[in-house]
Protein backbone atom coordinates (compact mmCIF):
# COMPACT_ATOMS: atom_id res chain seq x y z
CA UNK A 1 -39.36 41.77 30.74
CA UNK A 2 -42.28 40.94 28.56
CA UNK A 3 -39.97 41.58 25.43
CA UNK A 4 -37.36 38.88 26.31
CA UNK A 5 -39.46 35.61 25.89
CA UNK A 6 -40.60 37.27 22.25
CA UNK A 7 -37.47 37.36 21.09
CA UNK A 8 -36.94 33.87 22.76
CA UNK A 9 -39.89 32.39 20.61
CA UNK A 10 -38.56 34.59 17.65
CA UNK A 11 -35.07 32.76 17.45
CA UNK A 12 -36.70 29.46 18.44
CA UNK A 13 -39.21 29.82 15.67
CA UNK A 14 -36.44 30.13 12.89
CA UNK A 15 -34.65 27.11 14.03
CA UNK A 16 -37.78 25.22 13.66
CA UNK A 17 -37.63 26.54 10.09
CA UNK A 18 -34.67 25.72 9.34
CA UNK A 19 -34.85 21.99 10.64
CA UNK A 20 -37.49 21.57 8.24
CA UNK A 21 -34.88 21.50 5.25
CA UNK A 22 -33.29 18.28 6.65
CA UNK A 23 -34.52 14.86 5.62
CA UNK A 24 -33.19 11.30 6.60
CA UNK A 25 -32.88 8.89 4.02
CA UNK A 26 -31.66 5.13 4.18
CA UNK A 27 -27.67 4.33 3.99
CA UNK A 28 -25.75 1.20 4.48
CA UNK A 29 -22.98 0.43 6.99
CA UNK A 30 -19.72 0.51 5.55
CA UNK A 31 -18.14 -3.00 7.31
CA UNK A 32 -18.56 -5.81 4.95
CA UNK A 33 -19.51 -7.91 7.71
CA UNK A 34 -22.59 -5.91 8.77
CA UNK A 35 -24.34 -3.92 5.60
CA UNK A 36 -27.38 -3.86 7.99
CA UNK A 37 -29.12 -0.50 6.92
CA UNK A 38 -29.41 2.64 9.10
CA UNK A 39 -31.02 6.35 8.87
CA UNK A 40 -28.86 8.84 7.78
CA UNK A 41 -29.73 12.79 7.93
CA UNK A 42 -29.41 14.70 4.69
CA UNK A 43 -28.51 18.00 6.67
CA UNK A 44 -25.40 19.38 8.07
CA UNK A 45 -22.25 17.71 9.64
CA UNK A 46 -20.27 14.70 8.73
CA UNK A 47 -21.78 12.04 7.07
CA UNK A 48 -21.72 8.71 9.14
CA UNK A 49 -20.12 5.26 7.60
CA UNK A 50 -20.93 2.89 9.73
CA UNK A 51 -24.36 2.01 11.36
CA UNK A 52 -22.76 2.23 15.21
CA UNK A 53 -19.51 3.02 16.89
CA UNK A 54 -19.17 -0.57 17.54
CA UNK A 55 -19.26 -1.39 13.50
CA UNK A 56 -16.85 1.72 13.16
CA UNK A 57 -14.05 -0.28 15.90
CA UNK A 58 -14.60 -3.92 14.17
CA UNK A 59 -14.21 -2.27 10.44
CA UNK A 60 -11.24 -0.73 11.77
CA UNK A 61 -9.40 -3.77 13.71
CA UNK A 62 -10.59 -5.62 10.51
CA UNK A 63 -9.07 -3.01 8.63
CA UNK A 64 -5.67 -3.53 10.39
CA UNK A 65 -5.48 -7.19 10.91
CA UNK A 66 -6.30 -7.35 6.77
CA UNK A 67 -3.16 -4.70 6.06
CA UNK A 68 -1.16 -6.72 8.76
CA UNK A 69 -1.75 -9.72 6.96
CA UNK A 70 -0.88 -8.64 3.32
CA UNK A 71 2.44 -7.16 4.56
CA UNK A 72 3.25 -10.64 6.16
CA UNK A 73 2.82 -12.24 2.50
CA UNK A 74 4.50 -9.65 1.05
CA UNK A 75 7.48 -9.97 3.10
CA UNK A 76 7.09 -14.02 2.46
CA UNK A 77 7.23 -13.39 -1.68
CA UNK A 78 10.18 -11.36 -1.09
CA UNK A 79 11.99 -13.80 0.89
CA UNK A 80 11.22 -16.87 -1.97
CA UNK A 81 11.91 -14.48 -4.92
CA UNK A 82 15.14 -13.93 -3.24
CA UNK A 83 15.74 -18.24 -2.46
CA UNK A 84 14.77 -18.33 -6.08
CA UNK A 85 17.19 -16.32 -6.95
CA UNK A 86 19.95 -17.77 -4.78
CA UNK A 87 19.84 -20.70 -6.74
CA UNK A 88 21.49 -18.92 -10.25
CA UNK A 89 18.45 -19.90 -12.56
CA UNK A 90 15.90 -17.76 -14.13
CA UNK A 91 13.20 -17.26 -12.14
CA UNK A 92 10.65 -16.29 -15.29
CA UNK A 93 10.36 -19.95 -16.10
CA UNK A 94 6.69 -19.05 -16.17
CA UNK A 95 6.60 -16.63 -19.19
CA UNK A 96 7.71 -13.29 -20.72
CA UNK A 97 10.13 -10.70 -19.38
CA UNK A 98 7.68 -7.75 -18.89
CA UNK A 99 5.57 -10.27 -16.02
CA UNK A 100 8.64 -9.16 -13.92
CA UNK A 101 8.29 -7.04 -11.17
CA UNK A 102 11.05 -3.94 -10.38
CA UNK A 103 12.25 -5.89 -7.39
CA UNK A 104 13.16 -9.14 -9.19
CA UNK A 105 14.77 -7.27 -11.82
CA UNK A 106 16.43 -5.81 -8.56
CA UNK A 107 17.56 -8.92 -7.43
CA UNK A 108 18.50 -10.47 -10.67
CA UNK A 109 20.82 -7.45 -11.65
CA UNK A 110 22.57 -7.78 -8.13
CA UNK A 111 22.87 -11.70 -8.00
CA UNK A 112 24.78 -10.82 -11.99
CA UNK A 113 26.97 -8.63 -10.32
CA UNK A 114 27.39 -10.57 -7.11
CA UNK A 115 28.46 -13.36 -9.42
CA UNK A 116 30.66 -11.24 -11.51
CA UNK A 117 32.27 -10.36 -8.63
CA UNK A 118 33.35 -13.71 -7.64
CA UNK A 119 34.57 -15.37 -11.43
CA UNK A 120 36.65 -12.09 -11.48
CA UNK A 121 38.32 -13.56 -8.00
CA UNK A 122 39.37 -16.63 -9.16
CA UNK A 123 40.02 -15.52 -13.04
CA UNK A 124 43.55 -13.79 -12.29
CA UNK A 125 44.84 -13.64 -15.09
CA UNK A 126 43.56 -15.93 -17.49
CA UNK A 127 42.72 -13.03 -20.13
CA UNK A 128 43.20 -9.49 -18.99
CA UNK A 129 40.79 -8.07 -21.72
CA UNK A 130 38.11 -10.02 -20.52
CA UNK A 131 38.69 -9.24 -16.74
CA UNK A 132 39.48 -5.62 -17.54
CA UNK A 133 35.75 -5.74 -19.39
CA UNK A 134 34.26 -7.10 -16.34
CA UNK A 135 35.68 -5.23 -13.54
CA UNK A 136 34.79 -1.84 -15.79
CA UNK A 137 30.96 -3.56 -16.45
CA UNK A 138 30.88 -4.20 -12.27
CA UNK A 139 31.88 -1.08 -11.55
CA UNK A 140 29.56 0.78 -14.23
CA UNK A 141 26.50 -1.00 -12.58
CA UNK A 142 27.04 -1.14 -8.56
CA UNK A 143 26.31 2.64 -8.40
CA UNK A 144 23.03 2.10 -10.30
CA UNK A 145 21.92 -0.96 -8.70
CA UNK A 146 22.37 1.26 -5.16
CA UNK A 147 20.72 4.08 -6.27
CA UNK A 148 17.59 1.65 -7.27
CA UNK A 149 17.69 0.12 -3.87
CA UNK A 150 17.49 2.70 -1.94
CA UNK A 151 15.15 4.72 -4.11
């Protein structure tokens, strides 16, 4: 019985020594609102962000409402690229062709074809060479224009 709390005080003894490794040093929360500083420990197990689990929730509704919010503009530039469009002008009134983005070139190309589409309703026959060059130039590009959209 006498040999159990040794071995007790042995084990407990080289935890103590091991805890004497670790060190806290000064971080920073991670929420832009807060910064406020906090102690961090320098030993073992997952490093901490934020200076409480309170700062951890607001950073991360902050987080969402933020990536919420730029998909809501996003979706608004879509829809007025495509109004733009949907009037027939060039919508790089502004400057040089390689400031366009992939999905106005998108829209551009289909709005061509779109439009192709309907002078080759009402050209009947006016000149078959140039209807024939059309109808092979809309068919050439519809597959391509799908592929890119759905891609």
């Amino acid at each position: 019985m006498s040999e159990a709390p040794d071995r007790l005080h042995a084990m407990s003894g080289a935890a103590d020594d091991a805890g004497d490794d670790e060190f806290d040093f000064a971080d920073y929360c991670a929420r832009p609102m807060c910064r406020k500083e906090f102690r961090q420990s320098a030993g073992r197990g997952r490093r901490r962000d934020y200076c409480s689990e309170t700062c951890r929730r607001l950073a991360d509704r902050d987080y969402k409402r933020a990536k919420a919010l730029v998909e809501h503009f996003e979706g608004l530039a879509r829809r007025s690229r495509h109004d733009v469009l949907a009037f027939g002008r060039a919508a790089d009134d502004l400057g040089a062709e390689s400031s366009i983005s992939d999905d106005v070139a998108l829209e551009r190309a289909t709005s061509a074809v779109a439009r192709a589409r309907a002078v080759l309703q009402f050209a009947g026959s006016s000149d078959a060479r140039l209807v024939t060059e059309l109808e092979t130039l809309c068919e050439a590009i519809t597959p391509a224009l799908a592929r890119l959209r759905v891609g």
